[in-house]
Protein backbone atom coordinates (compact mmCIF):
# COMPACT_ATOMS: atom_id res chain seq x y z
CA UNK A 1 46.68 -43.42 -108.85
CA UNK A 2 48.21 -46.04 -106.44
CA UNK A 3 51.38 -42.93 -105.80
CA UNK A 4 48.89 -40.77 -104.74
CA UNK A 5 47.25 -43.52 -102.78
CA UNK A 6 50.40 -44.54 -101.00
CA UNK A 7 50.83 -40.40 -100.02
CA UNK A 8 47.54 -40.47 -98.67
CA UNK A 9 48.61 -43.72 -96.16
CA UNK A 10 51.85 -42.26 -95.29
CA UNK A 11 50.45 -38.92 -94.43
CA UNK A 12 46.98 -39.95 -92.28
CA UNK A 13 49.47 -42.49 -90.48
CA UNK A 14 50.83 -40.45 -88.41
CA UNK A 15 48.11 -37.61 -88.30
CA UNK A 16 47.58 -36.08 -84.87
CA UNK A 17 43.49 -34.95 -83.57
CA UNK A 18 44.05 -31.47 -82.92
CA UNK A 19 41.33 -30.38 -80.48
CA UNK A 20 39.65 -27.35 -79.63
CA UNK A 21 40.43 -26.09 -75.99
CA UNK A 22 38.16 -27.40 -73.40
CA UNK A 23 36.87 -29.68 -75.37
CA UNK A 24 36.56 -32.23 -72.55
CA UNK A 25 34.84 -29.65 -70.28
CA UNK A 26 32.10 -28.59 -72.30
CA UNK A 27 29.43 -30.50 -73.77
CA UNK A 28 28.30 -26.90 -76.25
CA UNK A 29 32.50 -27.12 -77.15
CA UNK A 30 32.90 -29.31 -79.87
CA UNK A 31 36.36 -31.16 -80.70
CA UNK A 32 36.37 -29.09 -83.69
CA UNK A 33 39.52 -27.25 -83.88
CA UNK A 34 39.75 -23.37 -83.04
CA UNK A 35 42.62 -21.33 -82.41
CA UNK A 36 43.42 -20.47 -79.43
CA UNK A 37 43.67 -16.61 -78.48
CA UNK A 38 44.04 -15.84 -75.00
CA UNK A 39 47.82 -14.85 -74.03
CA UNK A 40 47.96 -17.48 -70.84
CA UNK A 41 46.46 -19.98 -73.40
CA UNK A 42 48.67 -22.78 -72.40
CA UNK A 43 47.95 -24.83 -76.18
CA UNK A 44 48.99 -21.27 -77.79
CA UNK A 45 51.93 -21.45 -75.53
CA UNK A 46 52.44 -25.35 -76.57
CA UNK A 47 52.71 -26.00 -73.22
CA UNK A 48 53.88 -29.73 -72.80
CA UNK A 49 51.07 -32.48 -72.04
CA UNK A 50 48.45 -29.56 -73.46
CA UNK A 51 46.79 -30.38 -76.88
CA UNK A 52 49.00 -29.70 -79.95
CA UNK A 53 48.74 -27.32 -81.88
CA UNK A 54 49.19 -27.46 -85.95
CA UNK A 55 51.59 -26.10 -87.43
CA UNK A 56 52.30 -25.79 -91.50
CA UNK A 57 53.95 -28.46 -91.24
CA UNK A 58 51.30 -31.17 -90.50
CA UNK A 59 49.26 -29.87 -93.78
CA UNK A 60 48.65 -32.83 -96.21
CA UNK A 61 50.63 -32.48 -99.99
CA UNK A 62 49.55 -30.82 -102.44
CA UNK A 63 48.59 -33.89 -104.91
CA UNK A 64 46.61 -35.55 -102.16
CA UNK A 65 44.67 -32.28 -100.15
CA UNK A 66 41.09 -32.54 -100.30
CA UNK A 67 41.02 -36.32 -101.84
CA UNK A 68 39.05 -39.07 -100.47
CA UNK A 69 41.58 -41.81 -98.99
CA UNK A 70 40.62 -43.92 -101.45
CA UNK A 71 42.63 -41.08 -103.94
CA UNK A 72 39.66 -40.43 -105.84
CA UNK A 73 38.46 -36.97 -106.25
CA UNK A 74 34.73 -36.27 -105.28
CA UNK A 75 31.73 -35.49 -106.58
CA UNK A 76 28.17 -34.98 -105.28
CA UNK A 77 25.56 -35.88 -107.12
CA UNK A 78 21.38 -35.02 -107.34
CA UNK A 79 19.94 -36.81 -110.16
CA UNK A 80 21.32 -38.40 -113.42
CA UNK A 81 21.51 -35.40 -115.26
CA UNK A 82 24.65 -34.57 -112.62
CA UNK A 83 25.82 -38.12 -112.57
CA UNK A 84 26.46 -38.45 -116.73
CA UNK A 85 28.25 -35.54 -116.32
CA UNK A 86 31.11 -36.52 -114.09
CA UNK A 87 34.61 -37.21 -115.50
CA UNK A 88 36.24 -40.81 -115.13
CA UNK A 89 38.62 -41.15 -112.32
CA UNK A 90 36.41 -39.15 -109.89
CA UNK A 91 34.47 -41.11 -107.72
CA UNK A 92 30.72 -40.00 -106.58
CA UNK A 93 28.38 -39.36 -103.35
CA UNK A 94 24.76 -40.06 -103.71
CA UNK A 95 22.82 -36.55 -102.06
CA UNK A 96 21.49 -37.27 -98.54
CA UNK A 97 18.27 -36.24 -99.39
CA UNK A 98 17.33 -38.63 -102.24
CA UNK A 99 14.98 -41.59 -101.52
CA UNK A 100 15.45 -45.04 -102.12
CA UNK A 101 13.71 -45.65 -105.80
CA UNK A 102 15.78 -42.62 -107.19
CA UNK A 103 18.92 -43.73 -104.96
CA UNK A 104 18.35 -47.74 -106.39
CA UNK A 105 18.40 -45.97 -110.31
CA UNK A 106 21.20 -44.05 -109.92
CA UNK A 107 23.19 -46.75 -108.42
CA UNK A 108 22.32 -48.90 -112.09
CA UNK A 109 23.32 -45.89 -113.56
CA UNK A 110 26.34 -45.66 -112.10
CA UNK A 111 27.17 -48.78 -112.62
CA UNK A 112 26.80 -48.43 -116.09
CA UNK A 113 28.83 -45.91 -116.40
CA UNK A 114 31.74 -47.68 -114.12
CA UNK A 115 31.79 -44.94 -111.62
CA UNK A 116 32.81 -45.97 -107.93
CA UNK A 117 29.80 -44.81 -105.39
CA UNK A 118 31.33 -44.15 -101.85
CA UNK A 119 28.15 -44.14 -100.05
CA UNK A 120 25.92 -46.84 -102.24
CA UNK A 121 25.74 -49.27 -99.68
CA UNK A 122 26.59 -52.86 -100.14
């Protein structure tokens, strides 16, 4: 676990924010990124002093893609049911929509069961 940590470090260290033209000019644009497809897009042109643009190359490895940056592999979770059936080594979200009594249980639960809860407060 603590390789696949390290990858995770090295690669988010020297991520770039790729941004969605006129971001800043827009409020109804969002930073989200979009590709550009105009032909005089100066980003599409990679223009310098323009936003990047991404390339294959910045995409994360293979062993670390869609992993938490704590290296743990996620799962959401809705009740207890969902939460006794998640493997070891993956760590857990509590659903957004849960209230506090069944959100309090599940965290005992959870704690039983030695399972790391990434939004469980405290």
């Amino acid at each position: 676990m603590s390789e696949i940590r390290q990858k995770i470090i090295k690669k988010r260290a020297g991520a770039r924010e790729f941004r969605r033209t006129n971001w800043f000019k827009f409020k109804r644009v969002g930073t989200f990124w979009r590709k550009p497809r105009g032909d005089d897009s100066k980003i599409k042109r990679k223009v310098a002093g323009h936003t990047p643009m991404p390339s294959p190359g910045f995409r994360s490895p293979k062993e670390v893609r869609g992993l938490h940056p704590s290296g743990f592999a996620v799962s959401v979770v809705h009740n207890e049911k969902e939460l006794r059936a998640v493997p070891s080594g993956r760590a857990v979200y509590l659903s957004s929509g849960m209230g506090r009594r069944k959100r309090e249980a599940l965290l005992e639960v959870a704690k039983e069961l030695k399972l790391k809860v990434l939004n469980g407060g405290k």
